[in-house]
N, C-alpha and C. Protein backbone atom coordinates (compact mmCIF):
# COMPACT_ATOMS: atom_id res chain seq x y z
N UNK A 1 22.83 -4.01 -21.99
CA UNK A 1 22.19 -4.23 -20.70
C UNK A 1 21.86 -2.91 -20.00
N UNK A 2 22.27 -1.35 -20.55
CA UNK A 2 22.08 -0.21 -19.46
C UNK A 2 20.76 0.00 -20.00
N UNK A 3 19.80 -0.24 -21.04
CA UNK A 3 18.22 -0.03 -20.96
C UNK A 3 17.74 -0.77 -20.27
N UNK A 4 18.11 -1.86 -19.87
CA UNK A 4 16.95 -3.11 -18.79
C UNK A 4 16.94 -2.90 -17.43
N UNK A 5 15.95 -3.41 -16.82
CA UNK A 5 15.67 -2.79 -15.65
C UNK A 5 15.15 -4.62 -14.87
N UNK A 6 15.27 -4.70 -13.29
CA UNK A 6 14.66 -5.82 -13.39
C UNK A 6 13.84 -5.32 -11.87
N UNK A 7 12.64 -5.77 -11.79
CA UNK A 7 11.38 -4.68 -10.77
C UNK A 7 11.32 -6.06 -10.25
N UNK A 8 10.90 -5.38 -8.46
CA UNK A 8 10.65 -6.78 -7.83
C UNK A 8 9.23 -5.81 -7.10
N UNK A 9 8.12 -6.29 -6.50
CA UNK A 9 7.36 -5.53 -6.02
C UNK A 9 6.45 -6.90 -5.00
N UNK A 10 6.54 -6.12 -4.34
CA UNK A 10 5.93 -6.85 -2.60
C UNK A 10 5.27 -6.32 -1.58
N UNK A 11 4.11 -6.10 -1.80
CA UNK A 11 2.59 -5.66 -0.72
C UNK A 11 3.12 -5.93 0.28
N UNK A 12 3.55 -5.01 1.48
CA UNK A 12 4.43 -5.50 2.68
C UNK A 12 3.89 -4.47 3.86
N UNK A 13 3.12 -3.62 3.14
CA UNK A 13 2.70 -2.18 4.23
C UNK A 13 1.18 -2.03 4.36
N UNK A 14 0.15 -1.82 5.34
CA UNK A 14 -1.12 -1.05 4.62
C UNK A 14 -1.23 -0.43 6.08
N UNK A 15 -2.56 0.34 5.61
CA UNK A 15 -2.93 1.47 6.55
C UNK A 15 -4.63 1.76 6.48
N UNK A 16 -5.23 1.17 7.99
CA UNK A 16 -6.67 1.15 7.99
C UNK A 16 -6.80 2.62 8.38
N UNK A 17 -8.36 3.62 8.14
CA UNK A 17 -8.33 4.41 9.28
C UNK A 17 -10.39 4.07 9.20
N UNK A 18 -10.62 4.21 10.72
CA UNK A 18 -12.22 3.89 10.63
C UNK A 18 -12.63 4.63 11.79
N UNK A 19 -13.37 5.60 11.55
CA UNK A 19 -14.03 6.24 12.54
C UNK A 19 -15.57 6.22 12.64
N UNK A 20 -16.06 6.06 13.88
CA UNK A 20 -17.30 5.80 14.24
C UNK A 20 -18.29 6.47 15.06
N UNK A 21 -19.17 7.15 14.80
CA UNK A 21 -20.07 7.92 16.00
C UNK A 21 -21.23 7.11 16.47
N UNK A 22 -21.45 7.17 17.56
CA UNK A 22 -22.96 6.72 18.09
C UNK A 22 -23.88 8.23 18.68
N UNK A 23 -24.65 8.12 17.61
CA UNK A 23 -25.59 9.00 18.20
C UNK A 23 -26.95 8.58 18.49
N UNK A 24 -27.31 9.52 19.84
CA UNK A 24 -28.63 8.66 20.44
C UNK A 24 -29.42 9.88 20.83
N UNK A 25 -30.60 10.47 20.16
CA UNK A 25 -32.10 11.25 20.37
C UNK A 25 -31.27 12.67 19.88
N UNK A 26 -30.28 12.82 19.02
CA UNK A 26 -29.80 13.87 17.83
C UNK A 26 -28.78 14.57 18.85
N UNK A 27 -28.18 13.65 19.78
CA UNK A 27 -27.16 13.93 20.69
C UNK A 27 -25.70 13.33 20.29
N UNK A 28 -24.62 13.24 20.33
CA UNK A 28 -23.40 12.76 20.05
C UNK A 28 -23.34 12.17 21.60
N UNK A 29 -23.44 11.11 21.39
CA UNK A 29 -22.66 9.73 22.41
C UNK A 29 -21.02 9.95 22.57
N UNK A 30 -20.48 9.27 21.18
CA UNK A 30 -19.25 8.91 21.34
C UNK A 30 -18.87 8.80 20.07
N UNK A 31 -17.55 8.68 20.16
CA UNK A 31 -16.87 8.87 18.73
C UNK A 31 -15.66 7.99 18.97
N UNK A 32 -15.63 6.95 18.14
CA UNK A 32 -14.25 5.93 18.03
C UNK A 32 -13.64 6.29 17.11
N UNK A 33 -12.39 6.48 16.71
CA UNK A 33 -11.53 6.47 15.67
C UNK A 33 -10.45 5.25 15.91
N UNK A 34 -10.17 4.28 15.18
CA UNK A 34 -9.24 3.08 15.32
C UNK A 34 -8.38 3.52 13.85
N UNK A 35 -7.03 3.61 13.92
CA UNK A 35 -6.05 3.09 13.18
C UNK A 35 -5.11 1.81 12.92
N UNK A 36 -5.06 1.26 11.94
CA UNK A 36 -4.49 0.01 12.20
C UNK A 36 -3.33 0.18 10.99
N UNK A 37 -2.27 -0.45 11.67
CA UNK A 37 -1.02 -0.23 10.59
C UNK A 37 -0.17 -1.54 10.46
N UNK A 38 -0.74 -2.60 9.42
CA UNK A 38 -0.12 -3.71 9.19
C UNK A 38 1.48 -3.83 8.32
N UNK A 39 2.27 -4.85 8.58
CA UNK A 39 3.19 -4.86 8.10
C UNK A 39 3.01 -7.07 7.74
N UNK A 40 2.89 -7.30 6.65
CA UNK A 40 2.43 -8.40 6.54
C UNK A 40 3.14 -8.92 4.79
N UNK A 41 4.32 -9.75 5.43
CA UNK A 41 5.58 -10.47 4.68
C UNK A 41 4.74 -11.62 3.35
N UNK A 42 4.09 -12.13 2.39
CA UNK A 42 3.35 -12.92 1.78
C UNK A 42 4.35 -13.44 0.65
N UNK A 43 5.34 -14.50 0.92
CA UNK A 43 5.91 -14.95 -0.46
C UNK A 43 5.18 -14.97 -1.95
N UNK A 44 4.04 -15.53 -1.52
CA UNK A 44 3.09 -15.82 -2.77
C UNK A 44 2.89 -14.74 -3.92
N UNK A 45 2.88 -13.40 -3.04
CA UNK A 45 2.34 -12.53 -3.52
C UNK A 45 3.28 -11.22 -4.52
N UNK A 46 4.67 -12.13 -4.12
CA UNK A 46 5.72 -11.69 -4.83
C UNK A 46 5.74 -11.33 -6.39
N UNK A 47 6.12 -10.29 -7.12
CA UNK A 47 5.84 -9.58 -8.38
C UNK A 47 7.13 -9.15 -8.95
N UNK A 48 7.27 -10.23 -10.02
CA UNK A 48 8.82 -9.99 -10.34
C UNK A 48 8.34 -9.11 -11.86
N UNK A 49 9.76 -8.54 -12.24
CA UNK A 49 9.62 -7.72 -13.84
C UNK A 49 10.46 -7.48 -14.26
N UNK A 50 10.54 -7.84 -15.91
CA UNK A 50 11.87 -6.98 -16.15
C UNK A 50 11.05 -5.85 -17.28
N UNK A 51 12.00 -4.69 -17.63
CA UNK A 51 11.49 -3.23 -18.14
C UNK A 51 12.66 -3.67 -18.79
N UNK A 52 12.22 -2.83 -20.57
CA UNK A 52 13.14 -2.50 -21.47
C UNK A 52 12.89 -0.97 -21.46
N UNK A 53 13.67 0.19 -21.28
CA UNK A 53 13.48 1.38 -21.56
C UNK A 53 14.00 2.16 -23.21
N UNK A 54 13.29 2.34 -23.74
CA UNK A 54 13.59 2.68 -25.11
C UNK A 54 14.30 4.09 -24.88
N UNK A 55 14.98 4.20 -26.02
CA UNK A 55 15.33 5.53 -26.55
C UNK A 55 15.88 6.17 -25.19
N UNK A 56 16.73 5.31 -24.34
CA UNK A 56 17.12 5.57 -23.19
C UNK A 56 19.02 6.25 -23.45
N UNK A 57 19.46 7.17 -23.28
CA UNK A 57 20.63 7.88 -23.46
C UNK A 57 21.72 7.39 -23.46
N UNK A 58 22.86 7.10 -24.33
CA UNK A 58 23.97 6.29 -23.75
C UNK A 58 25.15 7.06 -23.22
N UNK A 59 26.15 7.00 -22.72
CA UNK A 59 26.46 7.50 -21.77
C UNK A 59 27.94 7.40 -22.13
């Protein structure tokens, strides 16, 4: 059992970034920059694994 491994993996974080200019007659208006930083729990999307590691050292 010390080569196996068992991986669980779960999309739980992301990170928007969007910045925006309005320019009007080759002048700079305005400039938006919005960050958005989700944290978003999805059972469905749950990613189970198990890993065999070869030629792994015994101890």
């Amino acid at each position: 059992m010390e080569n196996f491994a068992f991986e669980v993996q779960l999309n739980v974080l992301g990170y928007e970034l969007q910045a925006t200019e309005k320019i009007v007659n080759g002048e700079n208006e305005s400039r938006v920059i919005r960050q958005n930083v989700d944290f978003d729990i999805d059972i469905l999307s749950l990613e189970l694994g198990l890993a065999y590691y070869f030629g792994a050292n015994r101890r």
